[in-house]
C-alpha atoms as a PDB file:
ATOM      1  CA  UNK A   1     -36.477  46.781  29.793  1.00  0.00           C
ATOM      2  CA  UNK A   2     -36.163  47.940  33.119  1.00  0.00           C
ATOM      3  CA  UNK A   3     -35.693  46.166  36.439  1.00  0.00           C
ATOM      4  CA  UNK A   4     -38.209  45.800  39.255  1.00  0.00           C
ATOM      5  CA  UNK A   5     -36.535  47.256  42.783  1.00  0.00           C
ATOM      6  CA  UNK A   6     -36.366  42.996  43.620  1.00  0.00           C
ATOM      7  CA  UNK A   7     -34.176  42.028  40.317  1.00  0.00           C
ATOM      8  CA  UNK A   8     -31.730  44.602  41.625  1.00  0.00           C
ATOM      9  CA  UNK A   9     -31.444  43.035  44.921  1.00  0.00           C
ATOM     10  CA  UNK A  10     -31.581  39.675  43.132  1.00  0.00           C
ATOM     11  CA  UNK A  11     -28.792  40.607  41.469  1.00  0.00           C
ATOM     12  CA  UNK A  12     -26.731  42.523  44.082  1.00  0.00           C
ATOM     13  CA  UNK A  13     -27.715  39.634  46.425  1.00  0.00           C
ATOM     14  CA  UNK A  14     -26.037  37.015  43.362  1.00  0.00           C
ATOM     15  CA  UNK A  15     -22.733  38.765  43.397  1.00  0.00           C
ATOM     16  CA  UNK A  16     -21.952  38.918  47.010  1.00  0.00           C
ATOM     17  CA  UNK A  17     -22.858  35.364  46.548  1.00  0.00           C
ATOM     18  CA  UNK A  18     -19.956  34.821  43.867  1.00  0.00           C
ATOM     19  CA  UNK A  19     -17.834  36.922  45.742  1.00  0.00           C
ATOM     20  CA  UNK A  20     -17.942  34.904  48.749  1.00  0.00           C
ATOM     21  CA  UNK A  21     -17.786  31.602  46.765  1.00  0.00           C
ATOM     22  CA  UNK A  22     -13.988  33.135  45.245  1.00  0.00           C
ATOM     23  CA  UNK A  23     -12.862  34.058  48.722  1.00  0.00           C
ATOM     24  CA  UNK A  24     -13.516  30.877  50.035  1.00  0.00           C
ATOM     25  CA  UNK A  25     -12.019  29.177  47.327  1.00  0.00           C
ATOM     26  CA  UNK A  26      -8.972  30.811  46.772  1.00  0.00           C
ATOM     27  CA  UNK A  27      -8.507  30.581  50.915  1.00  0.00           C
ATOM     28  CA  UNK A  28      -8.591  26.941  50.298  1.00  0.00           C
ATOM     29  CA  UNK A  29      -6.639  27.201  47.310  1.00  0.00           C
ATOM     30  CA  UNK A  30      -4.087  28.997  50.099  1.00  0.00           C
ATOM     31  CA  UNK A  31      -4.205  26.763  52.796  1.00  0.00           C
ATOM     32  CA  UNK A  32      -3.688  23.405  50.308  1.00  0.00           C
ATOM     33  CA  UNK A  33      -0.679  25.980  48.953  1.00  0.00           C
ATOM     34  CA  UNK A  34       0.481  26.093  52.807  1.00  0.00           C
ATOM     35  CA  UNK A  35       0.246  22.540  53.452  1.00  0.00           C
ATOM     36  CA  UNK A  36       2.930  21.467  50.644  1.00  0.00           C
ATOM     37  CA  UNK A  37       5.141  23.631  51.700  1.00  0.00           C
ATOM     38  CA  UNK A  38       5.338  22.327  54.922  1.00  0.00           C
ATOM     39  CA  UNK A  39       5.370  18.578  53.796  1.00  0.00           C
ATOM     40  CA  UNK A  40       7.800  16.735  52.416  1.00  0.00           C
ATOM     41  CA  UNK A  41       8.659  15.740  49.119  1.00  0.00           C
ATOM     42  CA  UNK A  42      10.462  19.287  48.558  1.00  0.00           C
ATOM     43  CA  UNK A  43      11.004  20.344  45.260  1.00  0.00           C
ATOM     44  CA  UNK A  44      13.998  22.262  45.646  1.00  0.00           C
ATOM     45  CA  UNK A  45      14.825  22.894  42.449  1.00  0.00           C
ATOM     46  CA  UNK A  46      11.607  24.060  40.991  1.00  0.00           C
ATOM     47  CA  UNK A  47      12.086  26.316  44.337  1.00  0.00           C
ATOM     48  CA  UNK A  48      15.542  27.880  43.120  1.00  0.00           C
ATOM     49  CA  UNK A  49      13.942  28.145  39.898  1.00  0.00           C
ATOM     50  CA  UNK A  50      11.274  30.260  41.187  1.00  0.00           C
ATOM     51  CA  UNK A  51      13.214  31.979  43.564  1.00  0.00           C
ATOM     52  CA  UNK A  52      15.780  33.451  40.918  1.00  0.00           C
ATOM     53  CA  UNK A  53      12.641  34.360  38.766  1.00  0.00           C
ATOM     54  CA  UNK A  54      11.161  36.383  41.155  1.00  0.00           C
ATOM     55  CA  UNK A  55      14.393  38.020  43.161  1.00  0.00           C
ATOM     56  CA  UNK A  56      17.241  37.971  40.673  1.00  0.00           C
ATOM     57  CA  UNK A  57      15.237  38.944  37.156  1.00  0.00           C
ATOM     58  CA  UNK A  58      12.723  40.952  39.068  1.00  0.00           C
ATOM     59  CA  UNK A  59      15.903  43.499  40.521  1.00  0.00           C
ATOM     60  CA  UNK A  60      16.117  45.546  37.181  1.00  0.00           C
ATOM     61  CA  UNK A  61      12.616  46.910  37.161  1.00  0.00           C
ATOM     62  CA  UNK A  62      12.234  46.847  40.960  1.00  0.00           C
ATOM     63  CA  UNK A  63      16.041  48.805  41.400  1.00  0.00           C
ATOM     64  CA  UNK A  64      14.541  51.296  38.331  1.00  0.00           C
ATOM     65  CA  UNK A  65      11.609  52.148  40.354  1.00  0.00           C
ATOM     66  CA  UNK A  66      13.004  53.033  43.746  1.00  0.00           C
ATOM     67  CA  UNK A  67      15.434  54.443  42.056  1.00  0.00           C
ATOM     68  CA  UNK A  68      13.661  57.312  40.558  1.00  0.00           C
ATOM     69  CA  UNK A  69      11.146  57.163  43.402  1.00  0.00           C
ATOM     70  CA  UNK A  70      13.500  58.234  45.922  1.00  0.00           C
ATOM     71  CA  UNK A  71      14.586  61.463  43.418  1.00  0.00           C
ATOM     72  CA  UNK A  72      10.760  62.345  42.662  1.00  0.00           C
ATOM     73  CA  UNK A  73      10.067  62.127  46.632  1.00  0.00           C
ATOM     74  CA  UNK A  74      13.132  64.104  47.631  1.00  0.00           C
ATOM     75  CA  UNK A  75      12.180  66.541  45.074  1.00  0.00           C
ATOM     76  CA  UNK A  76       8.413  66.716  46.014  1.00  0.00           C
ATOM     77  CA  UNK A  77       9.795  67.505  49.575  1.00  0.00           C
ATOM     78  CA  UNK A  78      11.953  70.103  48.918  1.00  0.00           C
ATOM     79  CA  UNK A  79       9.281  71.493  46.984  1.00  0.00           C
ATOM     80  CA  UNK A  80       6.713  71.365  49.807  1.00  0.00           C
ATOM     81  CA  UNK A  81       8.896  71.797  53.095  1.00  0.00           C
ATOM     82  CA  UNK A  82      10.239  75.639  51.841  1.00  0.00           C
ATOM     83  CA  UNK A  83       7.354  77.205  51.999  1.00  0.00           C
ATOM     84  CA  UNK A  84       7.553  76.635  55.707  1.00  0.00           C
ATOM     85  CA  UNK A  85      11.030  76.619  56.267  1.00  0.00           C
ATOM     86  CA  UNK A  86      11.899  72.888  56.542  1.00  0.00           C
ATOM     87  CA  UNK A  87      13.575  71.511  53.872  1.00  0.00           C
ATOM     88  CA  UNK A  88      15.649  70.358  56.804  1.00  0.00           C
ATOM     89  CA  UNK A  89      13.656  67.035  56.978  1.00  0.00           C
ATOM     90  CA  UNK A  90      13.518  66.131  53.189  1.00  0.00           C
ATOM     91  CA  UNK A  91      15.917  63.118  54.553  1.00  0.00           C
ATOM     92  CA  UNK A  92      13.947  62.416  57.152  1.00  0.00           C
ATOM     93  CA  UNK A  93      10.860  62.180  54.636  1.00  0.00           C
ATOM     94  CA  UNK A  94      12.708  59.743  51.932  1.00  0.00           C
ATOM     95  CA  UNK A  95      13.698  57.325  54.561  1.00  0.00           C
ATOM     96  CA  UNK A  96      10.599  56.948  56.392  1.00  0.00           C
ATOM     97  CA  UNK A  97       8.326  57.093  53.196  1.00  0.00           C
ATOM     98  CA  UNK A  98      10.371  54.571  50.784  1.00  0.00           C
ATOM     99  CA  UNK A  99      11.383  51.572  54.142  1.00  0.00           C
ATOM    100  CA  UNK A 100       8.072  51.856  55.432  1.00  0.00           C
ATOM    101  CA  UNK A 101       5.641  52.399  52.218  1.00  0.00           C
ATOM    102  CA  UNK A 102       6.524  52.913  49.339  1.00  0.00           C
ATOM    103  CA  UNK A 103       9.578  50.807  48.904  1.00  0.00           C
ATOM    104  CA  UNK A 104       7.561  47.251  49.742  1.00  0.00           C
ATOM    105  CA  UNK A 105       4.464  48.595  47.360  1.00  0.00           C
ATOM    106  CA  UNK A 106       6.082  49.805  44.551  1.00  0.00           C
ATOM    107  CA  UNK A 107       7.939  46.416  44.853  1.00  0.00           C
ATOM    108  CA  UNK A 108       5.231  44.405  45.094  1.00  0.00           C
ATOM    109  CA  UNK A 109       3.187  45.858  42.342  1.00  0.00           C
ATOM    110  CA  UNK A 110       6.254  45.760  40.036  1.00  0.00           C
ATOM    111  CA  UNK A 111       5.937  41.909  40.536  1.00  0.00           C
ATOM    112  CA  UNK A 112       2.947  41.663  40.716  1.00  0.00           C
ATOM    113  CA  UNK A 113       2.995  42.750  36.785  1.00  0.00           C
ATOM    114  CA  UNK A 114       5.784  40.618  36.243  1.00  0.00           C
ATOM    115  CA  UNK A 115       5.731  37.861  38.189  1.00  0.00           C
ATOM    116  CA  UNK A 116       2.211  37.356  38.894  1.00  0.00           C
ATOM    117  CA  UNK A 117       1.461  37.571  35.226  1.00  0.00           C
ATOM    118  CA  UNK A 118       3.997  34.954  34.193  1.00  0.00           C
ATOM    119  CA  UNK A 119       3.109  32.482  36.700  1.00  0.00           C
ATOM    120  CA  UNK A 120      -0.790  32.885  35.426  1.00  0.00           C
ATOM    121  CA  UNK A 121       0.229  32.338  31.806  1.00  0.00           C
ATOM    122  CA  UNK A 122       2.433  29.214  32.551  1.00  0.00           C
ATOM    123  CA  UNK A 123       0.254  27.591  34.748  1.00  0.00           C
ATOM    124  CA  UNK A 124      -3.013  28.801  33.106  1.00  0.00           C
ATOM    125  CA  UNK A 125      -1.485  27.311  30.038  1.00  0.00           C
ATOM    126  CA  UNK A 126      -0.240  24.093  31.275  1.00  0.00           C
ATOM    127  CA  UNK A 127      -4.212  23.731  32.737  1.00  0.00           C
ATOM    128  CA  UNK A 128      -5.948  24.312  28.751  1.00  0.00           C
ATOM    129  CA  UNK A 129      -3.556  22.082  27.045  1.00  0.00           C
ATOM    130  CA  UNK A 130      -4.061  19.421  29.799  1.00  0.00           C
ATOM    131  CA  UNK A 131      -0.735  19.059  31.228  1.00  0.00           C
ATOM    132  CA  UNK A 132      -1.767  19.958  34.695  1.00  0.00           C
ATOM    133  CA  UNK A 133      -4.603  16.774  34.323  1.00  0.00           C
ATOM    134  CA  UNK A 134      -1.140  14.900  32.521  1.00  0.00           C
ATOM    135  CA  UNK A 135       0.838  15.320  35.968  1.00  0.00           C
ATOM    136  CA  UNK A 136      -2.192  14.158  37.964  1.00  0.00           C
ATOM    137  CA  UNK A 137      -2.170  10.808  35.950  1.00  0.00           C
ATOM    138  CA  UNK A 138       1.495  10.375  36.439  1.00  0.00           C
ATOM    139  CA  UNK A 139       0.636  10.563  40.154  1.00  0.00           C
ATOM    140  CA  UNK A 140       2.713  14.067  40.355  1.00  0.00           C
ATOM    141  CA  UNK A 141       0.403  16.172  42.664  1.00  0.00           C
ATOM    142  CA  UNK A 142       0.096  19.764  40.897  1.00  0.00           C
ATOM    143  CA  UNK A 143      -0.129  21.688  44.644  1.00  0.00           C
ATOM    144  CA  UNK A 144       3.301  20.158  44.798  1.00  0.00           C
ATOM    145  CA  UNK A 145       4.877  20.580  42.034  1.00  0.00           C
ATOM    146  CA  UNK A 146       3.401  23.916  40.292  1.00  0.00           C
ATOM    147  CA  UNK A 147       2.044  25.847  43.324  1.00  0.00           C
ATOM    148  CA  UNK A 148       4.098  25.458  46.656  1.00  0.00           C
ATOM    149  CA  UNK A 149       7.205  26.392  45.418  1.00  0.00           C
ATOM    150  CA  UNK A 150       6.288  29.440  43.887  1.00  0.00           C
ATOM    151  CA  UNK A 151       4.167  30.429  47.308  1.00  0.00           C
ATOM    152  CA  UNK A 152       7.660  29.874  49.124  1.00  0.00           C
ATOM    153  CA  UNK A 153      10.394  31.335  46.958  1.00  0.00           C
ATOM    154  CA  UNK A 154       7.726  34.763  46.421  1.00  0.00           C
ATOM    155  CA  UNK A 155       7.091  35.270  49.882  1.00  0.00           C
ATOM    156  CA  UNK A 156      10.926  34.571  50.684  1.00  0.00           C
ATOM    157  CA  UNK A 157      12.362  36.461  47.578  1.00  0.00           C
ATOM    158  CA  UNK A 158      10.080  40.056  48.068  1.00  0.00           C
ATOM    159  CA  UNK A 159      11.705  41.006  51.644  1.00  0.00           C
ATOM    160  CA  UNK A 160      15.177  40.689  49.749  1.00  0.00           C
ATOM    161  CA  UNK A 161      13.642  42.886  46.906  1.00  0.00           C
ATOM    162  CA  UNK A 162      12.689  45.348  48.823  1.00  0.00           C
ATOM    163  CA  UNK A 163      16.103  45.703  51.107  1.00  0.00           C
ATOM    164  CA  UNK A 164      17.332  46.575  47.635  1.00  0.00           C
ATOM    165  CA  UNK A 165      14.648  49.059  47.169  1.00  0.00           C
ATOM    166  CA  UNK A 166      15.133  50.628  50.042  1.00  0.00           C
ATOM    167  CA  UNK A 167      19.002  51.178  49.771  1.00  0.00           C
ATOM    168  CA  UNK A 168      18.527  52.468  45.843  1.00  0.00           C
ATOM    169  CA  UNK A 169      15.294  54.699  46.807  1.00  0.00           C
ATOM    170  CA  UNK A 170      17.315  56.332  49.657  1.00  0.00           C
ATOM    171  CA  UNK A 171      20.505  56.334  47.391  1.00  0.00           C
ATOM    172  CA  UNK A 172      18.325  58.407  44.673  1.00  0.00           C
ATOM    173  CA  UNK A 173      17.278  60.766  47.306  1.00  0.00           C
ATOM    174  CA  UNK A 174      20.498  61.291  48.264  1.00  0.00           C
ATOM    175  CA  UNK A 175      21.828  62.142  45.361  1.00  0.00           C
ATOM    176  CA  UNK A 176      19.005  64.340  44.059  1.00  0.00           C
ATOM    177  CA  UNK A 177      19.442  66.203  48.009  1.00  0.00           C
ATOM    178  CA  UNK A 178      23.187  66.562  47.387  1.00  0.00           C
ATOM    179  CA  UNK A 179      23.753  67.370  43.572  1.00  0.00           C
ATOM    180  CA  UNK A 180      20.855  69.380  43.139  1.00  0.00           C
ATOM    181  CA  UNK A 181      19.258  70.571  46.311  1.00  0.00           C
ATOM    182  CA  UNK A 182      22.397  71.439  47.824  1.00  0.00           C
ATOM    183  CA  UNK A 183      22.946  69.875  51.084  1.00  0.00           C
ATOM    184  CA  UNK A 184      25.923  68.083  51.987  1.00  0.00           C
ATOM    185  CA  UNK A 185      26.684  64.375  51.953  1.00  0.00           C
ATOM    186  CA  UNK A 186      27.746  63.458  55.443  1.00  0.00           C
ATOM    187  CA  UNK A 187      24.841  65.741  56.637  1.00  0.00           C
ATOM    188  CA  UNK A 188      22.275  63.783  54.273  1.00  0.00           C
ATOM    189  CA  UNK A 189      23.525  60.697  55.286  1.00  0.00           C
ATOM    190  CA  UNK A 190      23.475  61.506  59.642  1.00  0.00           C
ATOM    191  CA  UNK A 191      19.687  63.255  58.916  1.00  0.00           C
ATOM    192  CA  UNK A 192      18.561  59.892  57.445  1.00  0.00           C
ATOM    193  CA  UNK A 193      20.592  57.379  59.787  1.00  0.00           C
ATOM    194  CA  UNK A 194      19.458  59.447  62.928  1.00  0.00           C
ATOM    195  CA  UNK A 195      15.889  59.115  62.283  1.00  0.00           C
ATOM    196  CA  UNK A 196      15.602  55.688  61.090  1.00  0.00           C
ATOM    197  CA  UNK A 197      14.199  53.259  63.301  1.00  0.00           C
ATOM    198  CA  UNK A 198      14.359  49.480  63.145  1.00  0.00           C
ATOM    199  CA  UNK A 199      10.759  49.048  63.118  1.00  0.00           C
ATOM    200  CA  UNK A 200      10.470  51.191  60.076  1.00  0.00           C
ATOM    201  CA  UNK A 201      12.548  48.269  58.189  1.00  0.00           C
ATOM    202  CA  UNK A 202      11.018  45.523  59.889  1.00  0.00           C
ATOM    203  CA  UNK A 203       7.469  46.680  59.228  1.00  0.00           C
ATOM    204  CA  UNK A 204       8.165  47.297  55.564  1.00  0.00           C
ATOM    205  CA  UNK A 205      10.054  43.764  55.427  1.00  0.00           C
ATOM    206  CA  UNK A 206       7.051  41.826  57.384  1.00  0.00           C
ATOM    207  CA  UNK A 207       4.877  43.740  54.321  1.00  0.00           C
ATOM    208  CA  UNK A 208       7.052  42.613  51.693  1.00  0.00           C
ATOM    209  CA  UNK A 209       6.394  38.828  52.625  1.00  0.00           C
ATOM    210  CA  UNK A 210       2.763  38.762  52.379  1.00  0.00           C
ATOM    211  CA  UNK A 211       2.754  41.650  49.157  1.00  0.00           C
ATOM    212  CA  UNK A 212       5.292  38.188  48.109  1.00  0.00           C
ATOM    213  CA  UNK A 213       3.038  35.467  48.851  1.00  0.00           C
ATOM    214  CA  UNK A 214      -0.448  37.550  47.490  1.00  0.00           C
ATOM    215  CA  UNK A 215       1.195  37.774  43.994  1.00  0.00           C
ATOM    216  CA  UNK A 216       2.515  34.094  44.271  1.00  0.00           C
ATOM    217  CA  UNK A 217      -1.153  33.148  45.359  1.00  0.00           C
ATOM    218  CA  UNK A 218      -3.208  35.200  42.672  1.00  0.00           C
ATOM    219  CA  UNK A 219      -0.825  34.212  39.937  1.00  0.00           C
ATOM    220  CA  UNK A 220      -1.106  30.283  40.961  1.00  0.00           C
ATOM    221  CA  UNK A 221      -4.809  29.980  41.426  1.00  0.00           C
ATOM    222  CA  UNK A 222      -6.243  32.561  38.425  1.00  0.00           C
ATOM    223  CA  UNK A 223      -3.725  29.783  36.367  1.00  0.00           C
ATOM    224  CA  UNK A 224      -4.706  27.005  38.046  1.00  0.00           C
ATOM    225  CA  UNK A 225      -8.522  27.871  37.737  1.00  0.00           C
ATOM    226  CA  UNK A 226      -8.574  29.069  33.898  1.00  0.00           C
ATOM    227  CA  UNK A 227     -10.423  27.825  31.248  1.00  0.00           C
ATOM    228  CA  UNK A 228     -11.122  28.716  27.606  1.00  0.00           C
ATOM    229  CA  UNK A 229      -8.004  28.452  25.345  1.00  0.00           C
ATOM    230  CA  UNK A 230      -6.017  31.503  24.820  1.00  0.00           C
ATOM    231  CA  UNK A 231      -8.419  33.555  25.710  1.00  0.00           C
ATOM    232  CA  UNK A 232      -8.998  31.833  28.841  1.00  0.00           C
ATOM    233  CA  UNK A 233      -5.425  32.432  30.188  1.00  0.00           C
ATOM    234  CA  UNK A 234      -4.867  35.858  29.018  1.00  0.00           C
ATOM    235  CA  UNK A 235      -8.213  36.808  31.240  1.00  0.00           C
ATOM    236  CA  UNK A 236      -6.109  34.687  33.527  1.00  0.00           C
ATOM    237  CA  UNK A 237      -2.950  36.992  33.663  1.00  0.00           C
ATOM    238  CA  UNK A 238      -5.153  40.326  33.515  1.00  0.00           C
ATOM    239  CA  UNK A 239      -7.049  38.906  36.885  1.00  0.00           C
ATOM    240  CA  UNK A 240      -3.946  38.097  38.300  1.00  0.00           C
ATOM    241  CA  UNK A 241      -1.953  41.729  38.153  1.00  0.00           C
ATOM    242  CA  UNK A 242      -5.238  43.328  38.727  1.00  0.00           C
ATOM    243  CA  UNK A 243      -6.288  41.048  41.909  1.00  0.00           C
ATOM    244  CA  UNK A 244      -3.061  41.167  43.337  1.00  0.00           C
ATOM    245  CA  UNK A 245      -2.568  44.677  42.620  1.00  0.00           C
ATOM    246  CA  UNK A 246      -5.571  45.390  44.850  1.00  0.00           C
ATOM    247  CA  UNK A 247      -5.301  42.940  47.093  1.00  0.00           C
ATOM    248  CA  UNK A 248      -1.737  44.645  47.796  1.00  0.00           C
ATOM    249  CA  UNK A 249      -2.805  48.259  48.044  1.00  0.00           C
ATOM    250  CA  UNK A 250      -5.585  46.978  50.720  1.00  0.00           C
ATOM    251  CA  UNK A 251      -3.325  44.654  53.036  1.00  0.00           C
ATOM    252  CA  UNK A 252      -0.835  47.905  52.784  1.00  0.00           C
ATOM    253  CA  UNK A 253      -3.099  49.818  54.584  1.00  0.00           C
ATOM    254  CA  UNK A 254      -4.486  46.693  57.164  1.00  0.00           C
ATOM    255  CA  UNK A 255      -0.670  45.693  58.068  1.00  0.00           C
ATOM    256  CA  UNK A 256      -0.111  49.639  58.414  1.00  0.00           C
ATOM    257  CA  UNK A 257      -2.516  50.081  61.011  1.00  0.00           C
ATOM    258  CA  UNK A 258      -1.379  47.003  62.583  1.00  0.00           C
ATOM    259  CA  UNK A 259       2.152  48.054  62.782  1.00  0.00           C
ATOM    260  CA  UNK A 260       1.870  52.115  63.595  1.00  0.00           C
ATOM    261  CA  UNK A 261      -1.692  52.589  65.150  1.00  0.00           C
ATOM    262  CA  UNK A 262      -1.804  54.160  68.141  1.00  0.00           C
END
């Protein structure tokens, strides 16, 4: 059967609809978040708890990936910069790509499959088997207890992440620039100090924090909101990397043009 020009817009016209209806709940989702974290009762040790999930048990895959990043970049370079003569500012390149882009990205989506997804799955698991409705009637406030701690020790953890991404993805440069390319150490290492700039850190830091607090926010309210069983929270966790994921690559480019536009 096919549809008249007006089911189309009907239809169009129902998902902005939905759409709009998501992003206004999940920004009050976010500002409840918000509030508990500035009010007391604290919960710090469902904080710590969250905060050495994310930062300590996320550094393997995170260190991996800037690792490996920073050799594949400075190789890339090399590659590109002799056919006009520059391989000169392959340093230059690693530093400024991995502190200001790629180092709080890569981060961020690394957790954002790790992280995000886990905090999903517990939560969204805790709301089908009623436990969520359990802490309610024990006059435990769920924002409180479940959410605001994982909003803080995400946004606070990611920034500390990413410092370490940034020292291992320049580290792998320099050792792919020095072993293989051929340049020399203490000439690698005055390229890459001599063009870095603290803004370059401080952007990629300032990014970290809200990459942080997106996957803390998309993990808590896709959990929070699931229903269904099983199958409920595993569409949970797959909306969760996926939203986050997006939501990520997007704010990269909006905090970008805050930061560096001209």
């Amino acid at each position: 059967m096919t549809l008249a020009p007006v089911d189309w817009v009907a239809a169009l016209g129902r998902a902005a609809l939905d759409l709009c209806r998501t992003i206004g709940a999940v920004a009050l989702f976010a500002l409840e978040g918000l509030s508990h974290v500035l009010r007391p009762p604290f919960q710090p040790r469902l904080f710590l708890r969250a905060f050495l999930e994310v930062a300590y048990f996320s550094l393997p895959v995170v260190g991996l990936t800037a690792v490996f990043t920073g050799m594949v970049l400075a190789l890339q370079s090399y590659s590109g910069f002799s056919r006009f003569g520059a391989e000169g500012a392959v340093a230059n390149v690693v530093v400024l790509s991995i502190t200001r882009e790629l180092g709080p990205v890569l981060a961020g989506l690394m957790v954002s499959g790790r992280i995000g997804a886990a905090f999903a799955a517990e939560i969204g698991t805790m709301r089908v088997t009623d436990q969520i409705d359990a802490l309610t009637t024990l006059s435990t406030d769920p924002m409180k207890y479940l959410v605001a701690p994982r909003l803080l020790a995400a946004t606070l953890a990611m920034p500390l992440l990413v410092i370490v991404a940034d020292v291992l993805g320049v580290m792998g440069g320099y050792l792919i620039g020095t072993f293989k390319l051929g340049f020399s150490g203490p000439g690698y290492l005055k390229a890459t100090f001599d063009f870095l700039q603290v803004m370059d850190v401080v952007s990629g830091l300032a990014k970290a924090a809200v990459f942080g607090f997106v996957v803390a926010l998309m993990g808590t309210w896709c959990g929070y909101t699931s229903r269904g069983g099983a199958q409920g929270v595993g569409a949970a966790t797959t909306t969760a990397v996926v939203a986050s994921s997006i939501l990520i690559l997007a704010l990269d480019y909006v905090l970008t043009e805050a930061f560096f536009a001209r």
